[in-house]
PDB file of N, CA and C in Angstrom:
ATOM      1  N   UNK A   1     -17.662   4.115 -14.955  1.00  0.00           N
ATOM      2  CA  UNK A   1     -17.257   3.534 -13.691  1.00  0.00           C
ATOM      3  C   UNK A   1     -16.659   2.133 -13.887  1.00  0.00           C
ATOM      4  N   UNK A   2     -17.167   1.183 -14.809  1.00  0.00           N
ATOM      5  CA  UNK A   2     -16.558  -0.125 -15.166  1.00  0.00           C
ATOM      6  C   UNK A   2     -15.319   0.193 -15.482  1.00  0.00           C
ATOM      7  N   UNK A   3     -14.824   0.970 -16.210  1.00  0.00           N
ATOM      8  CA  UNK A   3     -13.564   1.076 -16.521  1.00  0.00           C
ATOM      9  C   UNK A   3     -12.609   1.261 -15.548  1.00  0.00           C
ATOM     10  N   UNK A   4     -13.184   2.116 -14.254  1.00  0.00           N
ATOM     11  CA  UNK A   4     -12.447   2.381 -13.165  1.00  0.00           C
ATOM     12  C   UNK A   4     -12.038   1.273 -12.365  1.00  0.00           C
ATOM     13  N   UNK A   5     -13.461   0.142 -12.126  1.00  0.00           N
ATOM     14  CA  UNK A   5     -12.973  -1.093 -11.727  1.00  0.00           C
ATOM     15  C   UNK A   5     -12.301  -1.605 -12.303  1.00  0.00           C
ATOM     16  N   UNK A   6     -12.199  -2.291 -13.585  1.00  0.00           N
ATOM     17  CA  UNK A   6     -11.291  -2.846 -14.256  1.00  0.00           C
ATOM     18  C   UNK A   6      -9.562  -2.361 -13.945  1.00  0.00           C
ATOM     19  N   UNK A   7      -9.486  -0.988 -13.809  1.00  0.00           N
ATOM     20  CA  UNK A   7      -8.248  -0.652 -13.418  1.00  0.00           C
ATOM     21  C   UNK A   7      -7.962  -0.698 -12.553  1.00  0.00           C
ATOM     22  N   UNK A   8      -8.589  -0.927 -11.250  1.00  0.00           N
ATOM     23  CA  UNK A   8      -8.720  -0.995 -10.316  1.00  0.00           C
ATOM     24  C   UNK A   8      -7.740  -2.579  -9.875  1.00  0.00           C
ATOM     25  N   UNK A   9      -8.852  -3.587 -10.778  1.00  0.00           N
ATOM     26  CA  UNK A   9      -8.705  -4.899 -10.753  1.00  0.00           C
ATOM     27  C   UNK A   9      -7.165  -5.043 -10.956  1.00  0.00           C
ATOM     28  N   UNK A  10      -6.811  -4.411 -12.136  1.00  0.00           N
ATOM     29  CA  UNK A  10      -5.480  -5.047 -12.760  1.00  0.00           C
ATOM     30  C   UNK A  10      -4.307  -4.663 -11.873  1.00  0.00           C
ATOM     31  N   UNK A  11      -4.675  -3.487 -10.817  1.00  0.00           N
ATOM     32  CA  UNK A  11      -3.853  -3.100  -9.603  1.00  0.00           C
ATOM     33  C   UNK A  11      -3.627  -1.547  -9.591  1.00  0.00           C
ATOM     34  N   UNK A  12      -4.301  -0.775 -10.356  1.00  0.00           N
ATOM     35  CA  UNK A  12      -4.400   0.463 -10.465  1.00  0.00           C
ATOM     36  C   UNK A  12      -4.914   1.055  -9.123  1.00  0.00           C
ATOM     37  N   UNK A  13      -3.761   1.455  -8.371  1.00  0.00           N
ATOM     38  CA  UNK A  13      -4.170   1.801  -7.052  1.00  0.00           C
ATOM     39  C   UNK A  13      -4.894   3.199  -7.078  1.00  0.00           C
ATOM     40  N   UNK A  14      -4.774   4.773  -8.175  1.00  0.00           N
ATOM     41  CA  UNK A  14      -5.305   5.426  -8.086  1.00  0.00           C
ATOM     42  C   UNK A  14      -6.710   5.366  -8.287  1.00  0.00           C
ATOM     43  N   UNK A  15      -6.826   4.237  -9.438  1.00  0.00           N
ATOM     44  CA  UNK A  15      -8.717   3.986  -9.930  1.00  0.00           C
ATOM     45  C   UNK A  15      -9.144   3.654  -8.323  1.00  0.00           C
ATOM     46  N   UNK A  16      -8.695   2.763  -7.753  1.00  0.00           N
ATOM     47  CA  UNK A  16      -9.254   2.388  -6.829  1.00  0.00           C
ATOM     48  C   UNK A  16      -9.477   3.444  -5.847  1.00  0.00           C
ATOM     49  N   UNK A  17      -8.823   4.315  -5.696  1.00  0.00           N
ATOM     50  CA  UNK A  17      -8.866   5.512  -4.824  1.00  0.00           C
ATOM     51  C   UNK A  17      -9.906   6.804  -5.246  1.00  0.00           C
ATOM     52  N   UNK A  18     -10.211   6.103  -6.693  1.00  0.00           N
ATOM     53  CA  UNK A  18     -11.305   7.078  -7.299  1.00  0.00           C
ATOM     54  C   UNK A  18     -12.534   6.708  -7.025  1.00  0.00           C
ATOM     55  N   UNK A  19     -12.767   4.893  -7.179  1.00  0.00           N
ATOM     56  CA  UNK A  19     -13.764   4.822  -6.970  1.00  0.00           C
ATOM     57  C   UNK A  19     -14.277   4.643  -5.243  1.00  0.00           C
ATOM     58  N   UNK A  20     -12.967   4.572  -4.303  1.00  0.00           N
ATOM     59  CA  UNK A  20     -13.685   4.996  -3.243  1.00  0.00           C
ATOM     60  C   UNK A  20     -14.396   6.060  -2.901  1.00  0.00           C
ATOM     61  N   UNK A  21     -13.691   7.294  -3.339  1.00  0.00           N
ATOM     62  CA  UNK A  21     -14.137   8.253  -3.111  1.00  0.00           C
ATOM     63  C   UNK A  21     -15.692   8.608  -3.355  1.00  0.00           C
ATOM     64  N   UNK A  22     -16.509   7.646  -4.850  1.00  0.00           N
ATOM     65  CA  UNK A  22     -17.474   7.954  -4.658  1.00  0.00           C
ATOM     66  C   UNK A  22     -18.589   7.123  -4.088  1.00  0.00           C
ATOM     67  N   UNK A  23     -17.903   6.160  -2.970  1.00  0.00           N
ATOM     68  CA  UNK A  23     -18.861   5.263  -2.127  1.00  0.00           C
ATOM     69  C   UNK A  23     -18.248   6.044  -0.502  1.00  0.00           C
ATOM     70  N   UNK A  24     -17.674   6.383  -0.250  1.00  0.00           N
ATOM     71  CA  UNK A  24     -17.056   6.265   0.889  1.00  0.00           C
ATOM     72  C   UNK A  24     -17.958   6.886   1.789  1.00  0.00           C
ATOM     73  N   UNK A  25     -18.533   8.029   1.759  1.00  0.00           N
ATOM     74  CA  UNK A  25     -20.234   8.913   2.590  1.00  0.00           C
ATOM     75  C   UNK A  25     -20.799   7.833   2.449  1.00  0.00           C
ATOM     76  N   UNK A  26     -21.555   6.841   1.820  1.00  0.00           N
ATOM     77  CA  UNK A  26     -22.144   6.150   1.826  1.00  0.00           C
ATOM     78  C   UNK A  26     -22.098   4.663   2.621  1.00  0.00           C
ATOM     79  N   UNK A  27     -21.134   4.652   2.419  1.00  0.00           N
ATOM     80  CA  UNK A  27     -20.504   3.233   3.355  1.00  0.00           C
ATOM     81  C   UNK A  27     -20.713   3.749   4.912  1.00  0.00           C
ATOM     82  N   UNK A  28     -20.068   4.620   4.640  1.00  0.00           N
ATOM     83  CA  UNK A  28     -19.661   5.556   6.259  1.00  0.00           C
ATOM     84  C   UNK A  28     -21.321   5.725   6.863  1.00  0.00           C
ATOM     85  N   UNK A  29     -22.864   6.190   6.208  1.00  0.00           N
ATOM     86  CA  UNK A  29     -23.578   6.449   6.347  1.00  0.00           C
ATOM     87  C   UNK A  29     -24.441   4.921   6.431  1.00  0.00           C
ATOM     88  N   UNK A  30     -24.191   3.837   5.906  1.00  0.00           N
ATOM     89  CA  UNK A  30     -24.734   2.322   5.881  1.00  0.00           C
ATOM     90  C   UNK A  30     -24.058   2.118   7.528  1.00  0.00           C
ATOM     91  N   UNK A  31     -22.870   2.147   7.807  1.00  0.00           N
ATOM     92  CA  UNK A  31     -21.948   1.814   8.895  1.00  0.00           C
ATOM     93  C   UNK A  31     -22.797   1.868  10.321  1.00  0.00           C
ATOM     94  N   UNK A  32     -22.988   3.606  10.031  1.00  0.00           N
ATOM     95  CA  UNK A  32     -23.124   4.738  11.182  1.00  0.00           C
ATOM     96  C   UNK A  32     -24.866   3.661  11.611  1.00  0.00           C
ATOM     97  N   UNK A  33     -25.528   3.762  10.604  1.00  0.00           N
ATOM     98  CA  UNK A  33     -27.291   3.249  10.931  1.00  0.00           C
ATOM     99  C   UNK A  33     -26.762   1.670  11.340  1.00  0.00           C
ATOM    100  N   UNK A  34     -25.924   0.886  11.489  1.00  0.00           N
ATOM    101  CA  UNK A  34     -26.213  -0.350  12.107  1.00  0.00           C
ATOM    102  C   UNK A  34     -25.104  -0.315  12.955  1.00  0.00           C
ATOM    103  N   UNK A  35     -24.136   0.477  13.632  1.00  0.00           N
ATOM    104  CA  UNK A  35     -23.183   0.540  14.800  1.00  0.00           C
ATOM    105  C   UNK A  35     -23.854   1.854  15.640  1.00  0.00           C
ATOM    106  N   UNK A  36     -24.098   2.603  15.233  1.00  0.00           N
ATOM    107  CA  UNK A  36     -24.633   3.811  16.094  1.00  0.00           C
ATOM    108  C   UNK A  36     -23.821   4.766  16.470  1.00  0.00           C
ATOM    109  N   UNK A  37     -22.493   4.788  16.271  1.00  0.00           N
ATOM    110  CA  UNK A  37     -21.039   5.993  16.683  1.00  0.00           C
ATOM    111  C   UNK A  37     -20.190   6.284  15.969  1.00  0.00           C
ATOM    112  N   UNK A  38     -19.739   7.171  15.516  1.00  0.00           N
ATOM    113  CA  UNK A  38     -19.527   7.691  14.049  1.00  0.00           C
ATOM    114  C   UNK A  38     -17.863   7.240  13.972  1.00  0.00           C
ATOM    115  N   UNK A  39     -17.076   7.018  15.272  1.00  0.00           N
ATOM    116  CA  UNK A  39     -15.766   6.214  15.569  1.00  0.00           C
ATOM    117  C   UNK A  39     -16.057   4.776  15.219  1.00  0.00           C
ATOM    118  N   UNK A  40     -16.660   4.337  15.361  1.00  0.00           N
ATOM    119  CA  UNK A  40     -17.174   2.961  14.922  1.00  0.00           C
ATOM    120  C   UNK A  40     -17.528   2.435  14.131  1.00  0.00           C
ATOM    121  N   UNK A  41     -17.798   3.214  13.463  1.00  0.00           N
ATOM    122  CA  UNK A  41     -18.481   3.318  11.348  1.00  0.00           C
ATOM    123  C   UNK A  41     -17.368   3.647  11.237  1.00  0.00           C
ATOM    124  N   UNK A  42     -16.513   4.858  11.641  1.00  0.00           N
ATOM    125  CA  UNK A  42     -15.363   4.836  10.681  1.00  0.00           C
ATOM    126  C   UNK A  42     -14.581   3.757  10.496  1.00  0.00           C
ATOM    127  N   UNK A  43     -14.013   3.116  11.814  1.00  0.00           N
ATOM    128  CA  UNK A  43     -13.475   1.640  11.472  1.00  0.00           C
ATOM    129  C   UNK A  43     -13.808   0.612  10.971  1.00  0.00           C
ATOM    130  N   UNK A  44     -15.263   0.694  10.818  1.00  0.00           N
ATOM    131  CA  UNK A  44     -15.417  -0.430   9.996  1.00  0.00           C
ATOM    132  C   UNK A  44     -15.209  -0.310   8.614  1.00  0.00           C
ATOM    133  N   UNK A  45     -15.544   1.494   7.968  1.00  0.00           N
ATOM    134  CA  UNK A  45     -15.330   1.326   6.830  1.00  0.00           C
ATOM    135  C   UNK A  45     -14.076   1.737   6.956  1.00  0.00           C
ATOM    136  N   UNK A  46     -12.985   1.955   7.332  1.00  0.00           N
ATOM    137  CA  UNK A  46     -11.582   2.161   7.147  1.00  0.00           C
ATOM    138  C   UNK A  46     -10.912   0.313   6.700  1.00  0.00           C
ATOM    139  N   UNK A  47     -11.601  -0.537   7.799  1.00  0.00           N
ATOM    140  CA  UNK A  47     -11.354  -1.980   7.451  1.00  0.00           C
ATOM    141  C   UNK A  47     -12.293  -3.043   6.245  1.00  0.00           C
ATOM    142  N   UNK A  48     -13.534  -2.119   5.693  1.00  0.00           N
ATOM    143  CA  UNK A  48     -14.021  -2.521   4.556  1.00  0.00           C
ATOM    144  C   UNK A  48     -13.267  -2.669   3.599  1.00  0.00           C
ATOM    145  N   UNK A  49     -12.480  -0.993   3.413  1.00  0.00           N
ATOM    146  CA  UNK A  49     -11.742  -0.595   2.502  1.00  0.00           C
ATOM    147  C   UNK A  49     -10.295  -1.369   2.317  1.00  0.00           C
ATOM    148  N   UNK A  50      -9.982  -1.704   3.396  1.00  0.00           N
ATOM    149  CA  UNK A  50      -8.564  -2.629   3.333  1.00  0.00           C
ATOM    150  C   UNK A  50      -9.012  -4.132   2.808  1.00  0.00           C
ATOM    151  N   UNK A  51     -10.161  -4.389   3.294  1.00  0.00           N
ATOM    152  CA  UNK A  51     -10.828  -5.341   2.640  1.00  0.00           C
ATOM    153  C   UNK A  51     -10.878  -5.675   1.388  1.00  0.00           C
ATOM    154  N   UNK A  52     -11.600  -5.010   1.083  1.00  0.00           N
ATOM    155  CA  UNK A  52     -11.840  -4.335  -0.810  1.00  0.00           C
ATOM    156  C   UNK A  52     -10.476  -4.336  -1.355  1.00  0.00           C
ATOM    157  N   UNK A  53      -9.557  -3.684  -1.104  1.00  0.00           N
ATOM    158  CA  UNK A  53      -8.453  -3.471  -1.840  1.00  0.00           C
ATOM    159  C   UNK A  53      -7.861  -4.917  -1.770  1.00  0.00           C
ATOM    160  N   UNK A  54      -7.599  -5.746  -0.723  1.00  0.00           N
ATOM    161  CA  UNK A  54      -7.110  -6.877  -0.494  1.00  0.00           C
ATOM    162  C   UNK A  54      -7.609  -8.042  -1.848  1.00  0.00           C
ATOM    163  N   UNK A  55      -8.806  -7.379  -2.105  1.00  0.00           N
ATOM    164  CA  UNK A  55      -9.678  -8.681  -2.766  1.00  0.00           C
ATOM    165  C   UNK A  55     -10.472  -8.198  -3.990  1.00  0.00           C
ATOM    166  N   UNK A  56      -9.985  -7.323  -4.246  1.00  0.00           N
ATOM    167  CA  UNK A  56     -10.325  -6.613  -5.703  1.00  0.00           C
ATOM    168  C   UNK A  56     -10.213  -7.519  -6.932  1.00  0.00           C
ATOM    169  N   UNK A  57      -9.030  -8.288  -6.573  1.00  0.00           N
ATOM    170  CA  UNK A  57      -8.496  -9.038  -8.207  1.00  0.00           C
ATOM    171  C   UNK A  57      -9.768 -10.090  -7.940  1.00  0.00           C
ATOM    172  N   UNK A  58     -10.515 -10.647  -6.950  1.00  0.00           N
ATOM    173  CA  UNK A  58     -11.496 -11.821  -6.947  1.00  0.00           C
ATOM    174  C   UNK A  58     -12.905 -11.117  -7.730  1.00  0.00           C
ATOM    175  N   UNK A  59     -12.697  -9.558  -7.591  1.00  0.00           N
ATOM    176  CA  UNK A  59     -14.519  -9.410  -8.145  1.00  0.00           C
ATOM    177  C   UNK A  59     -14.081  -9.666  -9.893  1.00  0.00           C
ATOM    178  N   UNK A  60     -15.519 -10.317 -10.137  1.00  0.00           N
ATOM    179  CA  UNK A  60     -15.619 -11.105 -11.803  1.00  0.00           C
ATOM    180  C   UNK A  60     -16.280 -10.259 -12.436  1.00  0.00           C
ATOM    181  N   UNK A  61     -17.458  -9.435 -11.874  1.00  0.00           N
ATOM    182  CA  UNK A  61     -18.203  -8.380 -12.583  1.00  0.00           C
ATOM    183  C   UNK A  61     -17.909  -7.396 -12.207  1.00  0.00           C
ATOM    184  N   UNK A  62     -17.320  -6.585 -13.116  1.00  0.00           N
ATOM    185  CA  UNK A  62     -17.314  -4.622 -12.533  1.00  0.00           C
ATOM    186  C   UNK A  62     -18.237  -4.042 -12.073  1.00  0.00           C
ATOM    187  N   UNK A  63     -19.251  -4.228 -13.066  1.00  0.00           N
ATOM    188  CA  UNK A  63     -20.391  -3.600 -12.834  1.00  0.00           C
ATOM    189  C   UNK A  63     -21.007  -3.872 -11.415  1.00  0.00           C
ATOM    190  N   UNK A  64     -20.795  -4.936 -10.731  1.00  0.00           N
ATOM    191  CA  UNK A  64     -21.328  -5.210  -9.445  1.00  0.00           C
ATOM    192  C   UNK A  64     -20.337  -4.823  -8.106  1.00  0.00           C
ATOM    193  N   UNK A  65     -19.645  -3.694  -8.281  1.00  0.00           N
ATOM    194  CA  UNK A  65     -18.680  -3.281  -7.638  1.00  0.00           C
ATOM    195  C   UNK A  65     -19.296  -2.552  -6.505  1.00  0.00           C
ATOM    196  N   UNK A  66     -20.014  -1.610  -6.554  1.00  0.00           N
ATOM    197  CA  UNK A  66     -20.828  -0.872  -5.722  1.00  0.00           C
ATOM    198  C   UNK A  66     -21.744  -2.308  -4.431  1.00  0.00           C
ATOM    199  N   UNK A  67     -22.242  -3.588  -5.059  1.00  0.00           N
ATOM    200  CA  UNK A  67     -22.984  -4.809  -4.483  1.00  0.00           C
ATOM    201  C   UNK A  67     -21.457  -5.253  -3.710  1.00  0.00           C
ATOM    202  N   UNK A  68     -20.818  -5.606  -4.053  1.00  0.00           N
ATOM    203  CA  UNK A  68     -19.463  -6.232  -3.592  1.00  0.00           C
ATOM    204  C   UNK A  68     -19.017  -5.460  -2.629  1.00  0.00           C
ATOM    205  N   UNK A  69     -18.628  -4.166  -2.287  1.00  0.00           N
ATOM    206  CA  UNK A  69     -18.707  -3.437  -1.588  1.00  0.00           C
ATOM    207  C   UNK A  69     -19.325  -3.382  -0.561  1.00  0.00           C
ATOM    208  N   UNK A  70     -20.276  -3.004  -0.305  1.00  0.00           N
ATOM    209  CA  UNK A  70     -21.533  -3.008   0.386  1.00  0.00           C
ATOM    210  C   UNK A  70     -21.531  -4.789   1.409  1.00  0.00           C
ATOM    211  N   UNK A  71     -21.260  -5.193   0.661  1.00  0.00           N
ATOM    212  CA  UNK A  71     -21.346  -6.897   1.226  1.00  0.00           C
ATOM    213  C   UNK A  71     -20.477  -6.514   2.247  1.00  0.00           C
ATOM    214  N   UNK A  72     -19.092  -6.584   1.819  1.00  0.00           N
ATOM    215  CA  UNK A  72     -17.716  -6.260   3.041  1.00  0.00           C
ATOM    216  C   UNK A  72     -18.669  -5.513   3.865  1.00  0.00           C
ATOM    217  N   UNK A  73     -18.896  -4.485   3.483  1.00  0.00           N
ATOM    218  CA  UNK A  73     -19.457  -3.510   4.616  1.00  0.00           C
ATOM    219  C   UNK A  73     -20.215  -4.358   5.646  1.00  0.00           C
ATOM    220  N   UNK A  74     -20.997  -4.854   4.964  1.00  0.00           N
ATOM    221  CA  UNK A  74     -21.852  -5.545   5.984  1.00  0.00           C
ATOM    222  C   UNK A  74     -21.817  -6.752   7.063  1.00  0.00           C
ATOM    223  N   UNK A  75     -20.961  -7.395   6.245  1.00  0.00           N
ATOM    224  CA  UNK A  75     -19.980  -8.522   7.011  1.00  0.00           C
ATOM    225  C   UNK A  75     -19.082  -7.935   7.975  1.00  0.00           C
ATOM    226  N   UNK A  76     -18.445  -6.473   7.868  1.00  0.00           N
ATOM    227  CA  UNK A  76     -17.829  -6.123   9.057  1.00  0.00           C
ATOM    228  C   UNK A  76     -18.350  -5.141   9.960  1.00  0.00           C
ATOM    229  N   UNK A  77     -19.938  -5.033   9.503  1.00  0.00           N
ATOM    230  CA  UNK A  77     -20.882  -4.477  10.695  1.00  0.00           C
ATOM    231  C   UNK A  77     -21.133  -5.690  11.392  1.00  0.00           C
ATOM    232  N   UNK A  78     -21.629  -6.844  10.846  1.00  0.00           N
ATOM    233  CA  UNK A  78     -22.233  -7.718  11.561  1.00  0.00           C
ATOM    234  C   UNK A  78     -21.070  -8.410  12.544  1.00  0.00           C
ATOM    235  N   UNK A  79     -20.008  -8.667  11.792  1.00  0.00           N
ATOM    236  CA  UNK A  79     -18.731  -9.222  13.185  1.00  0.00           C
ATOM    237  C   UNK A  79     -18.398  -8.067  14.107  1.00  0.00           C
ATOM    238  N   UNK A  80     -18.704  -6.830  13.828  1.00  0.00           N
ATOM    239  CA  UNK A  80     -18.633  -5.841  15.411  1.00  0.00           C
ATOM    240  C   UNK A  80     -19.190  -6.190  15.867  1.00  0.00           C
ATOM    241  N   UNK A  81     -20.871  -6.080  15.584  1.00  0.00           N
ATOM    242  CA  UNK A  81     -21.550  -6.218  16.548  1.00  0.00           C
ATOM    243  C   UNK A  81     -21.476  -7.146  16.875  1.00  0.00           C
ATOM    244  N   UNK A  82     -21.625  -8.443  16.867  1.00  0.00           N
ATOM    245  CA  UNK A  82     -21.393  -9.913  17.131  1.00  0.00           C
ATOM    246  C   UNK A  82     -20.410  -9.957  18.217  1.00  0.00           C
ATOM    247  N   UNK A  83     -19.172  -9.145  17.863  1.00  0.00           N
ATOM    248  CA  UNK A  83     -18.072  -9.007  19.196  1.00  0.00           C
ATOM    249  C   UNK A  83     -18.294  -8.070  20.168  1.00  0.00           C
ATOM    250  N   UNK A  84     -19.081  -7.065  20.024  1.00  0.00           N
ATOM    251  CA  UNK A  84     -19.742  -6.132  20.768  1.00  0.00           C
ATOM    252  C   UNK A  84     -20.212  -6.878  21.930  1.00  0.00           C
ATOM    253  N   UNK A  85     -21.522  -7.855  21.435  1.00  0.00           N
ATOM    254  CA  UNK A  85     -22.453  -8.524  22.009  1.00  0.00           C
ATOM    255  C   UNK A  85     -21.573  -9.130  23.152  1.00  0.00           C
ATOM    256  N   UNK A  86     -20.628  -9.884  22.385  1.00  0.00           N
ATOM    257  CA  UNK A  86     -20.033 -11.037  23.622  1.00  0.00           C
ATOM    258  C   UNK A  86     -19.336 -10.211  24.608  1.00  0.00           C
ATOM    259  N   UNK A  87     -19.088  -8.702  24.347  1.00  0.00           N
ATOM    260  CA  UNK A  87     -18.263  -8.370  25.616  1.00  0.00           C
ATOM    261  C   UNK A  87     -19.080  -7.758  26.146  1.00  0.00           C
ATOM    262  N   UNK A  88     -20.479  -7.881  26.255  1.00  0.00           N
ATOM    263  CA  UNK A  88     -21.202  -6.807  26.831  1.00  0.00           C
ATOM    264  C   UNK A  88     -21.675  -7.585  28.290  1.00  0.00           C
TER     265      UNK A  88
END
């Protein structure tokens, strides 16, 4: 999998499309338990992922790719809900 990041890093858009594939249920399933609507997890991880790709060349450890990940994720659960809140 390091190797995939690394290619990933250097701008290898298919690695990167590989290694979504094996977070993407998972993100989608982290999403779904702190938004509650499965349209709503999807956008966040549809905008994780634009995330991630945007900022790939900044991760320093490969190996912490799956942690790095997960972070975005969570940073763009917490600003839904946060904007959720204020329009409620």
């Amino acid at each position: 999998m390091e190797q995939l990041v690394r290619a990933a890093i250097e701008g290898h858009q298919e690695a990167f499309e590989q290694l979504i594939k094996t977070e993407k249920s998972k993100l989608f399933a982290k999403a779904y338990s702190y938004v509650g609507t499965k349209e709503d997890a999807a956008d966040i991880v549809q905008e994780t992922l634009l995330q991630a790709y945007k900022s790939i060349h900044q991760l320093k450890e490969p190996k912490y790719f799956s942690t790095w990940l997960f972070k975005i994720l969570l940073r763009q659960c917490f600003a839904f809900l946060r904007k959720k809140r204020k329009h409620s």
